[in-house]
Protein backbone atom coordinates (compact mmCIF):
# COMPACT_ATOMS: atom_id res chain seq x y z
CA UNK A 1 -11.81 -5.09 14.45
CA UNK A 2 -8.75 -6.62 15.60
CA UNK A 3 -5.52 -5.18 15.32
CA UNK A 4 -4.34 -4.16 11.72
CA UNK A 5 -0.57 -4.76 10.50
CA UNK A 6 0.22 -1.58 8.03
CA UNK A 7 2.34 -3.10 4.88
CA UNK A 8 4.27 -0.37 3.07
CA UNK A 9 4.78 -2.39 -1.06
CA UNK A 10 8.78 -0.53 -1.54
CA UNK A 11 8.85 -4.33 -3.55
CA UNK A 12 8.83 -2.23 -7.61
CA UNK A 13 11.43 -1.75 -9.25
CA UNK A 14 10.75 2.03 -10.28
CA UNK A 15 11.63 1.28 -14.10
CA UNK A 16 10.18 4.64 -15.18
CA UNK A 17 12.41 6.51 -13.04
CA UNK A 18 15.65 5.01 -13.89
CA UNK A 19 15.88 1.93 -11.10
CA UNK A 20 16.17 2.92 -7.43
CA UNK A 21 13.54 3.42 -4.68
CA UNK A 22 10.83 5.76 -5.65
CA UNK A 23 10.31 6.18 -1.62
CA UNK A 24 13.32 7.69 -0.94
CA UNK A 25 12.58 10.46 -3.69
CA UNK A 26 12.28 13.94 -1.77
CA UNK A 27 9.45 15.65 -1.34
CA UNK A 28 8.97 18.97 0.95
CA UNK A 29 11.88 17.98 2.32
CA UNK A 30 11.77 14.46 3.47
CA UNK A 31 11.64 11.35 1.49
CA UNK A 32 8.29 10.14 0.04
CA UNK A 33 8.29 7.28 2.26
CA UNK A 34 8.40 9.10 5.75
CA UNK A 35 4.71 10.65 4.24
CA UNK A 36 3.63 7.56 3.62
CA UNK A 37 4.94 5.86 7.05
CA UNK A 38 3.12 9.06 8.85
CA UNK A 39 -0.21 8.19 7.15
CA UNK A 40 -0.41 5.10 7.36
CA UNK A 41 0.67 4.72 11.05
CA UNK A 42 -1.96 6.71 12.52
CA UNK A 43 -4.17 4.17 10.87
CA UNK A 44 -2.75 1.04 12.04
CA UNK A 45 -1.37 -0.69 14.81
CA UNK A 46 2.38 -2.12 13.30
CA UNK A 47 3.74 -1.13 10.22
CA UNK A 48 6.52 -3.14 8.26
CA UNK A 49 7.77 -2.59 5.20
CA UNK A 50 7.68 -4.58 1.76
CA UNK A 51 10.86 -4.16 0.09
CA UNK A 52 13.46 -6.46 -1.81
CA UNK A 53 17.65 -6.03 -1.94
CA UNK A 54 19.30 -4.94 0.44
CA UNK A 55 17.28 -4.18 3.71
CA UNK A 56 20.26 -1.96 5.13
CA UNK A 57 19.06 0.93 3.15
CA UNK A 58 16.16 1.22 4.73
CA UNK A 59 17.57 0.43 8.26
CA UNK A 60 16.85 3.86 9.44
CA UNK A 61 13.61 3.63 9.76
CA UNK A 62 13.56 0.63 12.50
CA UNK A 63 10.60 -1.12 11.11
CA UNK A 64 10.74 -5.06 10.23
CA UNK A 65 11.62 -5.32 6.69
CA UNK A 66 10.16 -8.18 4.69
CA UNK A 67 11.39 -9.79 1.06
CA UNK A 68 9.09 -11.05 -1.32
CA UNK A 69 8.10 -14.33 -0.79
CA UNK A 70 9.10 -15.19 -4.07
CA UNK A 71 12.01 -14.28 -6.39
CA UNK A 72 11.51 -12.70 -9.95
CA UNK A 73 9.56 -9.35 -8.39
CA UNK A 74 6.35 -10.60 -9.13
CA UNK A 75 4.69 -7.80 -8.19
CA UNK A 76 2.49 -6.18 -5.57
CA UNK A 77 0.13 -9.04 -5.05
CA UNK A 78 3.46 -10.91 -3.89
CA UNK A 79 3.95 -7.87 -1.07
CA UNK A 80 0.51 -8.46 -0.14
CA UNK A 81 1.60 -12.13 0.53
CA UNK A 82 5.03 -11.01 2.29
CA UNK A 83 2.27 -8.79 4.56
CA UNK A 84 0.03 -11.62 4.71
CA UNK A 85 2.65 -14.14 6.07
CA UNK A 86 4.41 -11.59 8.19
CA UNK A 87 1.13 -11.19 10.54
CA UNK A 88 0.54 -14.70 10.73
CA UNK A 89 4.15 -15.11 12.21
CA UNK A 90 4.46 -12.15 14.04
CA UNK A 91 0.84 -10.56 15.15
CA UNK A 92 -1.17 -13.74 15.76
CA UNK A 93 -3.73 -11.36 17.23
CA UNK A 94 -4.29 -9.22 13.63
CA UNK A 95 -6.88 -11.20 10.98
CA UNK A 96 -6.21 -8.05 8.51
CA UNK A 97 -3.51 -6.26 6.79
CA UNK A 98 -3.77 -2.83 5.26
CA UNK A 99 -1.29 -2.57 2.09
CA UNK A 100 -0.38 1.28 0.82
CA UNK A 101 2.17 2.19 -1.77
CA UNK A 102 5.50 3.61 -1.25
CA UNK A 103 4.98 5.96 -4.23
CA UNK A 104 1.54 7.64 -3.13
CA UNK A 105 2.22 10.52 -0.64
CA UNK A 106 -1.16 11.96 -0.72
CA UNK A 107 -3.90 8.59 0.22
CA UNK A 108 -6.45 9.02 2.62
CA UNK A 109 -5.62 9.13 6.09
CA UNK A 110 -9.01 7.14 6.34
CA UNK A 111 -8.40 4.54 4.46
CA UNK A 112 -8.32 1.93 6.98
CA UNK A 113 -11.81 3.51 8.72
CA UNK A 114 -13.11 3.15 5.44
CA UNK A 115 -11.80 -0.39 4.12
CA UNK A 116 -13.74 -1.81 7.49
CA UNK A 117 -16.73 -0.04 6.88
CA UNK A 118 -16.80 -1.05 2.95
CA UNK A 119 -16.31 -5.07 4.18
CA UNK A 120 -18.91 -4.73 7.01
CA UNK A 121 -21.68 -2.91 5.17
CA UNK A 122 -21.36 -5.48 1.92
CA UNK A 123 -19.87 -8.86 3.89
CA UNK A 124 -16.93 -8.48 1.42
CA UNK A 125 -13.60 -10.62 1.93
CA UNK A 126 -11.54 -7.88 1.20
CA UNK A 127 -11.69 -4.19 0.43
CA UNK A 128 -9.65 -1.61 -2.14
CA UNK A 129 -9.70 1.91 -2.88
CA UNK A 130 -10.81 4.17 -5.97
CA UNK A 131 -10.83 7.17 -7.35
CA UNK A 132 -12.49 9.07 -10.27
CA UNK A 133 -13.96 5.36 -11.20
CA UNK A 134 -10.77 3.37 -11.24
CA UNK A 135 -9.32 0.92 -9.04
CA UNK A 136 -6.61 1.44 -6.81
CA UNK A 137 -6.06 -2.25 -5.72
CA UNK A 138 -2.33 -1.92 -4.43
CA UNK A 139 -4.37 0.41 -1.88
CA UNK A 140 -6.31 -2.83 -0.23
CA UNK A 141 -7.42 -4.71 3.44
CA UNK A 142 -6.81 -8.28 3.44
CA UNK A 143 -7.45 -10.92 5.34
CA UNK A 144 -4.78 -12.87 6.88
CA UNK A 145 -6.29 -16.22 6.50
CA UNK A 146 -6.40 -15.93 2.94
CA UNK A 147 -2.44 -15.91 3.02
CA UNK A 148 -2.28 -19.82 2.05
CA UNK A 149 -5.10 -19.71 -0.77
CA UNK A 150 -2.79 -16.61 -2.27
CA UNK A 151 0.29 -18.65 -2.14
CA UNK A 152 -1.48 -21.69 -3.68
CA UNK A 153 -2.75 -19.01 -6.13
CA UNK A 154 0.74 -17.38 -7.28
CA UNK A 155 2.88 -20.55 -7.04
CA UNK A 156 0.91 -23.08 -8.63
CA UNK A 157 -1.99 -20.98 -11.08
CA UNK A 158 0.66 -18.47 -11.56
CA UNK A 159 -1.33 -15.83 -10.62
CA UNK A 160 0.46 -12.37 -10.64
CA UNK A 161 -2.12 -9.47 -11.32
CA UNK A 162 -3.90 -8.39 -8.12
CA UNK A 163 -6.93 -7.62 -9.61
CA UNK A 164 -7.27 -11.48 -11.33
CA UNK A 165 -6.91 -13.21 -7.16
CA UNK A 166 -9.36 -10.71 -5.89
CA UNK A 167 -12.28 -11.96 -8.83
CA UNK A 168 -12.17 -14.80 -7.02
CA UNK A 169 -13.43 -13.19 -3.87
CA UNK A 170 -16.00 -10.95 -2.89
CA UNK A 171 -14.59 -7.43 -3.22
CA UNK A 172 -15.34 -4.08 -1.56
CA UNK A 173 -14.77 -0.86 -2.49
CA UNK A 174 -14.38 2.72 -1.08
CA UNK A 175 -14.50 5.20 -3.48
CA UNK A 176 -13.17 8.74 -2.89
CA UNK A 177 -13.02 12.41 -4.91
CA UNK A 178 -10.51 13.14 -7.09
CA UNK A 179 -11.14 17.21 -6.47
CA UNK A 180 -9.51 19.14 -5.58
CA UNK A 181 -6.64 16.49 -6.34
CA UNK A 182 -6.78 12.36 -6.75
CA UNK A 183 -6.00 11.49 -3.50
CA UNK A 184 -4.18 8.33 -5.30
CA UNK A 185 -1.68 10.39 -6.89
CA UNK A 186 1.00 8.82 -7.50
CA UNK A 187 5.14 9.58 -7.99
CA UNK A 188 5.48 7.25 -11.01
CA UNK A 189 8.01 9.50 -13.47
CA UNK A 190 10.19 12.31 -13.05
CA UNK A 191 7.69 15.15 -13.79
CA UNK A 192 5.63 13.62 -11.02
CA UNK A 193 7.68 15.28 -8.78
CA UNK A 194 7.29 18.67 -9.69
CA UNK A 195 3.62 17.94 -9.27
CA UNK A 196 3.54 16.40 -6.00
CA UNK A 197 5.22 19.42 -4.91
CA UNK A 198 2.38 21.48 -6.12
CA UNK A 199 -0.29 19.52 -4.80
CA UNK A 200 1.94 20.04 -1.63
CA UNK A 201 2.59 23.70 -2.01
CA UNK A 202 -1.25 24.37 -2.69
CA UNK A 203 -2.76 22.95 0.29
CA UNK A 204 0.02 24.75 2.64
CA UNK A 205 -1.48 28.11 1.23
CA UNK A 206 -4.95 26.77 1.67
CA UNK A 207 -4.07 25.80 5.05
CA UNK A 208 -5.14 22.85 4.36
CA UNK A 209 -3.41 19.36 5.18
CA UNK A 210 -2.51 17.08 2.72
């Protein structure tokens, strides 16, 4: 495969936990994002972040930093686009991005092994995670080329739900265990915190890695 551009969706606007960036919430230490920049890197070749605002807050971190394409936060389907547009400028080499979510500390660190293998084995467009039977589809590979047909698809149909532009195409899906924790986890309220540190806390006594 050729090379794959990592897109980190920091785009929400983290209602549930009072505004802010839920990847800059600490966890063992170190903001959730650095655990999701770690993962994700050793599975891809560049990694940018998807993130609207002010990019100076997340200067720190020395990766490109791209907007929305759109105003209004129209969700993660319009980071995949940001991700989809930034490649085609700026990695003319890479026909596939790999899009992860700044709130989800735990995913796979073979996600992007297993995206390729899901499109291969079925001829799929595009590829998205699960767990436990449900759909993960921030968690997704997809292709490059389709970055005009999604435009066309949010600006004119008004298409916004990620899940309503990928019935259109033929999707693949890796499925993963939710034992002995859903690997999809994800920070989305203030108690989830105090959870994420168990899941953390357990594995460390296991000696197991996260």
């Amino acid at each position: 495969m050729s090379p794959i551009v990592g897109v980190v969706l920091a785009g929400g606007l983290a209602r549930r936990m009072g505004g802010g960036d839920k990847g800059l919430i600490v966890l063992q230490g170190r903001p959730i994002l650095d655990h999701v920049i770690e993962r994700l890197g050793s599975q891809v070749d560049q990694i940018v972040i998807n993130a609207n605002g002010d990019p100076g807050r997340l200067a720190g971190y020395e990766l490109p930093i791209v907007a929305d394409p759109m105003e209004g936060f129209a969700g993660p389907l319009a980071g995949v686009l940001a991700g989809m547009e930034w490649a085609a400028r700026h990695c003319p080499g890479a026909d596939w991005i790999v899009t992860a979510a700044t709130d989800t500390p735990f995913f796979p660190r073979d996600l992007a092994a297993r995206f390729e293998q899901a499109v291969e084995a079925t001829r799929a467009d595009m590829a998205c995670a699960a767990s436990g039977g449900r759909h993960h589809p921030v968690f997704g590979l997809w292709p490059v080329a389709l970055g005009p047909e999604l435009s066309r698809a949010m600006t004119v149909d008004g298409v916004r739900k990620v899940d309503v532009w990928t019935a259109r195409h033929r999707l693949a899906v890796a499925e993963y265990a939710v034992e002995p924790y859903d690997p999809f986890f994800n920070v989305n309220r203030p108690e989830d915190v105090a959870e994420a540190e168990r899941i953390a806390q357990d594995h460390i006594a296991t000696g197991h890695r996260v």
